[in-house]
C-alpha atoms as a PDB file:
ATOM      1  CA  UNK A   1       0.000   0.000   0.000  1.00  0.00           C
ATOM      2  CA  UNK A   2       0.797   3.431  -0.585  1.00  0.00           C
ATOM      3  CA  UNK A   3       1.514   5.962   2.153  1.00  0.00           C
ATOM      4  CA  UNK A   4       1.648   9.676   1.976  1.00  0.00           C
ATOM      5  CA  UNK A   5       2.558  11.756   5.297  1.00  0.00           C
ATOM      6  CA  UNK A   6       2.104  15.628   5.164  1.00  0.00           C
ATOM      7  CA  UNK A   7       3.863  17.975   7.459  1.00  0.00           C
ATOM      8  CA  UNK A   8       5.038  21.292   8.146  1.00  0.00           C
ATOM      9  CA  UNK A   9       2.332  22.990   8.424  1.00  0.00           C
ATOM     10  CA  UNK A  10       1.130  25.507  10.968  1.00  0.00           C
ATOM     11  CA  UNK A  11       0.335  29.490  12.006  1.00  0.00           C
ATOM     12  CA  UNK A  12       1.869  32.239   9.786  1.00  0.00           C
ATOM     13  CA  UNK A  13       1.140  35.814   9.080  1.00  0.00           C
ATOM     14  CA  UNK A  14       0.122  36.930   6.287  1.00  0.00           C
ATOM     15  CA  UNK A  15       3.250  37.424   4.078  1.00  0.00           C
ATOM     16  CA  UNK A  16       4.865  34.755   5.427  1.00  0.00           C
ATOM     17  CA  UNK A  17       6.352  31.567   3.909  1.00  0.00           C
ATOM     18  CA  UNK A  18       5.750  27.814   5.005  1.00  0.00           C
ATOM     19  CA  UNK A  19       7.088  24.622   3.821  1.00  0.00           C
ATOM     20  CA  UNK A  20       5.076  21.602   3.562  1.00  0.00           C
ATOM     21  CA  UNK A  21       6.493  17.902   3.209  1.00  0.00           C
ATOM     22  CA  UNK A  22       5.218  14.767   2.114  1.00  0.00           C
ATOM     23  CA  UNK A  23       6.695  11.756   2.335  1.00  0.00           C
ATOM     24  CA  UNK A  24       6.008   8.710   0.289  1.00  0.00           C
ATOM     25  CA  UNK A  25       6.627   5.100   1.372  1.00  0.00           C
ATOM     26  CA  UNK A  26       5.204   1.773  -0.045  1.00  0.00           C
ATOM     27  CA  UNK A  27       6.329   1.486  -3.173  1.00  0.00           C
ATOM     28  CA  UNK A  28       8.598   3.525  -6.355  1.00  0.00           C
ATOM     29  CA  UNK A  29       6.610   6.610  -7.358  1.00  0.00           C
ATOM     30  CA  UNK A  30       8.706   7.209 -10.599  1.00  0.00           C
ATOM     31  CA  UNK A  31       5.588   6.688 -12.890  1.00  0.00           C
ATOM     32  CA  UNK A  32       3.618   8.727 -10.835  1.00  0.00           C
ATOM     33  CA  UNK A  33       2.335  12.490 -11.144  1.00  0.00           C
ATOM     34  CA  UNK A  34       2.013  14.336  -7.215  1.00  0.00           C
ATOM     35  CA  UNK A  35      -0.788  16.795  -6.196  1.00  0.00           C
ATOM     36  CA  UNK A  36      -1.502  19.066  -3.340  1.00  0.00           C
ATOM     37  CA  UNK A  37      -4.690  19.892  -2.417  1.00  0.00           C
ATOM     38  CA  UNK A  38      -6.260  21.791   0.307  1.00  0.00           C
ATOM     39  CA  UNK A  39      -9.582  22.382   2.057  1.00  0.00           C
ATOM     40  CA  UNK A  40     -10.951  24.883   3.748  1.00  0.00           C
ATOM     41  CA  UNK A  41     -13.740  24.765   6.726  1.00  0.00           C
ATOM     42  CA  UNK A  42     -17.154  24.737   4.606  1.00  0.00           C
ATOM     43  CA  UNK A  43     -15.103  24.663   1.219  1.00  0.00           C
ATOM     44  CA  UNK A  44     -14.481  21.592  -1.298  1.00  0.00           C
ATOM     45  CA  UNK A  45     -11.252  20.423  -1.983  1.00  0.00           C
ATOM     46  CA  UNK A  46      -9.243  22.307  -4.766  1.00  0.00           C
ATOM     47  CA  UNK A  47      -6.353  21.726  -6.448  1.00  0.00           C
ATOM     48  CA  UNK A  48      -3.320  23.537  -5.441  1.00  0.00           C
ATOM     49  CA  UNK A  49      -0.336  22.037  -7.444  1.00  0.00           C
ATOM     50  CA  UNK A  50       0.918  19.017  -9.351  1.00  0.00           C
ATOM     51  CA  UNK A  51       4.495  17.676 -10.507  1.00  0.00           C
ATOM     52  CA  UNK A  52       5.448  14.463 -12.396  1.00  0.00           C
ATOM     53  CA  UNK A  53       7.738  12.466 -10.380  1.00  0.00           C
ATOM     54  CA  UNK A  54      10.056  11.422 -13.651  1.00  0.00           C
ATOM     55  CA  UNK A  55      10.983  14.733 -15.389  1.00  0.00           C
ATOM     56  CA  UNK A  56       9.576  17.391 -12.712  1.00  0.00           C
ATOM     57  CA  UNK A  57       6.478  18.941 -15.359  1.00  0.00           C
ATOM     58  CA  UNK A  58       4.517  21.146 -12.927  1.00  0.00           C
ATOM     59  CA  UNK A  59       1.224  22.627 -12.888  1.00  0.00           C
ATOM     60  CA  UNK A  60      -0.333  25.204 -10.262  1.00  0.00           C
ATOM     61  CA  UNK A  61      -3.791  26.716  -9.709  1.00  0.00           C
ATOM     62  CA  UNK A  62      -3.855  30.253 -10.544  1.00  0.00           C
ATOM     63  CA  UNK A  63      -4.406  31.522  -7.213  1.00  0.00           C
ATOM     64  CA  UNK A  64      -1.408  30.193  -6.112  1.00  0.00           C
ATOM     65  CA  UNK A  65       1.005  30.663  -9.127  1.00  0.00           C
ATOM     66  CA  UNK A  66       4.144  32.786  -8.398  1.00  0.00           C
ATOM     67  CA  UNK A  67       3.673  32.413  -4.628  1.00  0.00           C
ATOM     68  CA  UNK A  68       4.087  28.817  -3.982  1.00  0.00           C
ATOM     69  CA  UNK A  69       6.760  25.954  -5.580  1.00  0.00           C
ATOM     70  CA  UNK A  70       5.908  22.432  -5.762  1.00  0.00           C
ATOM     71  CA  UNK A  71       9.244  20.317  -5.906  1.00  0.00           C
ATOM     72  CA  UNK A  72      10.434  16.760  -5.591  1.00  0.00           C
ATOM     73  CA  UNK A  73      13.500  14.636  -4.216  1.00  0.00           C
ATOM     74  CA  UNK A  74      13.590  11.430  -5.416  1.00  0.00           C
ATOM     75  CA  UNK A  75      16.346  10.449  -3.327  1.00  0.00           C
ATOM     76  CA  UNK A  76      14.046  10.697  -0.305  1.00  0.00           C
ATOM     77  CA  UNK A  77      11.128  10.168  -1.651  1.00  0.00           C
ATOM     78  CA  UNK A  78       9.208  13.794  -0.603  1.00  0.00           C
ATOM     79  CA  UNK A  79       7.223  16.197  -2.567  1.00  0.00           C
ATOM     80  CA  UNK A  80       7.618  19.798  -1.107  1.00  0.00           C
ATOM     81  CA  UNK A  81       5.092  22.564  -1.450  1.00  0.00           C
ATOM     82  CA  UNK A  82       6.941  26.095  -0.559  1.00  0.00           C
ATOM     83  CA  UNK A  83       4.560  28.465  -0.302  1.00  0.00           C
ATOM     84  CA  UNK A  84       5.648  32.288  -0.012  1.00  0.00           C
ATOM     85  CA  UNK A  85       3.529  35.612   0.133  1.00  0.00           C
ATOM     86  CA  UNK A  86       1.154  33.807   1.908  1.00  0.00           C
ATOM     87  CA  UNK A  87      -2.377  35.231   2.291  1.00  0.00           C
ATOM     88  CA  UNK A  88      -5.443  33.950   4.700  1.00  0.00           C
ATOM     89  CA  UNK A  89      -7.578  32.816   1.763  1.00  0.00           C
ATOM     90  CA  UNK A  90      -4.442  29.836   1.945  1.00  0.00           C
ATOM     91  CA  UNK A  91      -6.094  28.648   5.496  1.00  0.00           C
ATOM     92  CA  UNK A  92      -6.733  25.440   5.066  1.00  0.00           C
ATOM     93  CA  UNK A  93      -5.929  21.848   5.228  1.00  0.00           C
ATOM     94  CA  UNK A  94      -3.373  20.760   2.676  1.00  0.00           C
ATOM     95  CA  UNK A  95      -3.284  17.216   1.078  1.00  0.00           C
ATOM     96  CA  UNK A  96      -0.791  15.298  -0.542  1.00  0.00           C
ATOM     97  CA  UNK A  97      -1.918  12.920  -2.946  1.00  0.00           C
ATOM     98  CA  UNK A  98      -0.791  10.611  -5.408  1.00  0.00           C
ATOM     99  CA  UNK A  99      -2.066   9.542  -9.341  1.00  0.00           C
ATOM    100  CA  UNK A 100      -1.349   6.521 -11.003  1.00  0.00           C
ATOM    101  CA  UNK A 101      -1.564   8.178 -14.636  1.00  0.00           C
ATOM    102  CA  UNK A 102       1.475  10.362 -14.286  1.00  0.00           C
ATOM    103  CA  UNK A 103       0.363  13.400 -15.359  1.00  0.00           C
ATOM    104  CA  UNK A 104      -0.680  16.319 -13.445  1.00  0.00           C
ATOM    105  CA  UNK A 105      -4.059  16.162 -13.016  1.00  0.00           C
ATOM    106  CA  UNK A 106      -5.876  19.300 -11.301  1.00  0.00           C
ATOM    107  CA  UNK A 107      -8.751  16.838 -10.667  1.00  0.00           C
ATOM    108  CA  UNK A 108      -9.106  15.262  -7.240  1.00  0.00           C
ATOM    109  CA  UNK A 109     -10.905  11.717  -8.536  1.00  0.00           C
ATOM    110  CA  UNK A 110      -7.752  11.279 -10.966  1.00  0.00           C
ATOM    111  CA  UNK A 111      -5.803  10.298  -7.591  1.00  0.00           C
ATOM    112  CA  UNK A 112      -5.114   7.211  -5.640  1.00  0.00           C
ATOM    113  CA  UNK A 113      -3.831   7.873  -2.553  1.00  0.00           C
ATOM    114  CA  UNK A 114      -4.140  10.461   0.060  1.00  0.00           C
ATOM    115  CA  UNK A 115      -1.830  11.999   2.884  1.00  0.00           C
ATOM    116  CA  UNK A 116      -4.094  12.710   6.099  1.00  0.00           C
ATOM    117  CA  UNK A 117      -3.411  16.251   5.761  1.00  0.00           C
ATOM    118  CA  UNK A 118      -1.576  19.157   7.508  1.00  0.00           C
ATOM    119  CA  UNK A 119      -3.284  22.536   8.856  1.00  0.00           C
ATOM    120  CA  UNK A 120      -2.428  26.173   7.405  1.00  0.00           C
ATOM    121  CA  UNK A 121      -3.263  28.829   8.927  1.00  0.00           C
ATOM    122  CA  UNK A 122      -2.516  32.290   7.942  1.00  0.00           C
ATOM    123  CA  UNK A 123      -3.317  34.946  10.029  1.00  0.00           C
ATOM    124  CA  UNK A 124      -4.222  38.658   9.328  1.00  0.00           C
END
């Protein structure tokens, strides 16, 4: 089985950066394409960002594009999600996932797996 574990969350101001981490175990991801997601209180879940694990293509939702870097080492099998200017429309809880199909899909039914997610808060 596939496991994803999410971390580094927590409380920033607005402006601030965080880095978030999530770690893959269970099996070779090489073929794979990795998503974050997040979800606010009351809100669905929306894409955030996407990278192919073999080659590094990336993708990001446009309210997040030129604020926050989605990244990969192989080595230790983590997908990062650096997230700078960071504004409190960002609260929320962020998900790592993983998709079978390898390309970065902004859908949330194109993944398999799930991290149990991480909390984001930005304050004003």
């Amino acid at each position: 089985q596939v496991q994803l574990v999410e971390s580094g969350g927590g409380l920033v101001q607005a402006g601030g950066s965080l880095s978030l981490s999530c770690a893959a175990s269970g099996r070779t991801f090489s073929t794979y394409a990795m998503g974050w997601f997040r979800q606010a209180p009351g809100k669905e879940r929306e894409f955030v960002s996407a990278i192919r694990w073999s080659g590094g293509s990336t993708s990001y939702a446009d309210s997040v594009k030129g604020r926050f870097t989605i990244s990969r080492d192989s080595a230790k099998n983590t997908v990062y999600l650096q997230m700078n200017s960071l504004k409190p429309e960002d609260t929320a809880v962020y998900y790592c996932a993983a998709a079978r199909g390898g390309y970065v899909y902004v859908k949330s039914d194109s993944y398999d797996y799930w991290g149990q997610g991480t909390q984001v808060t930005v304050s004003s």
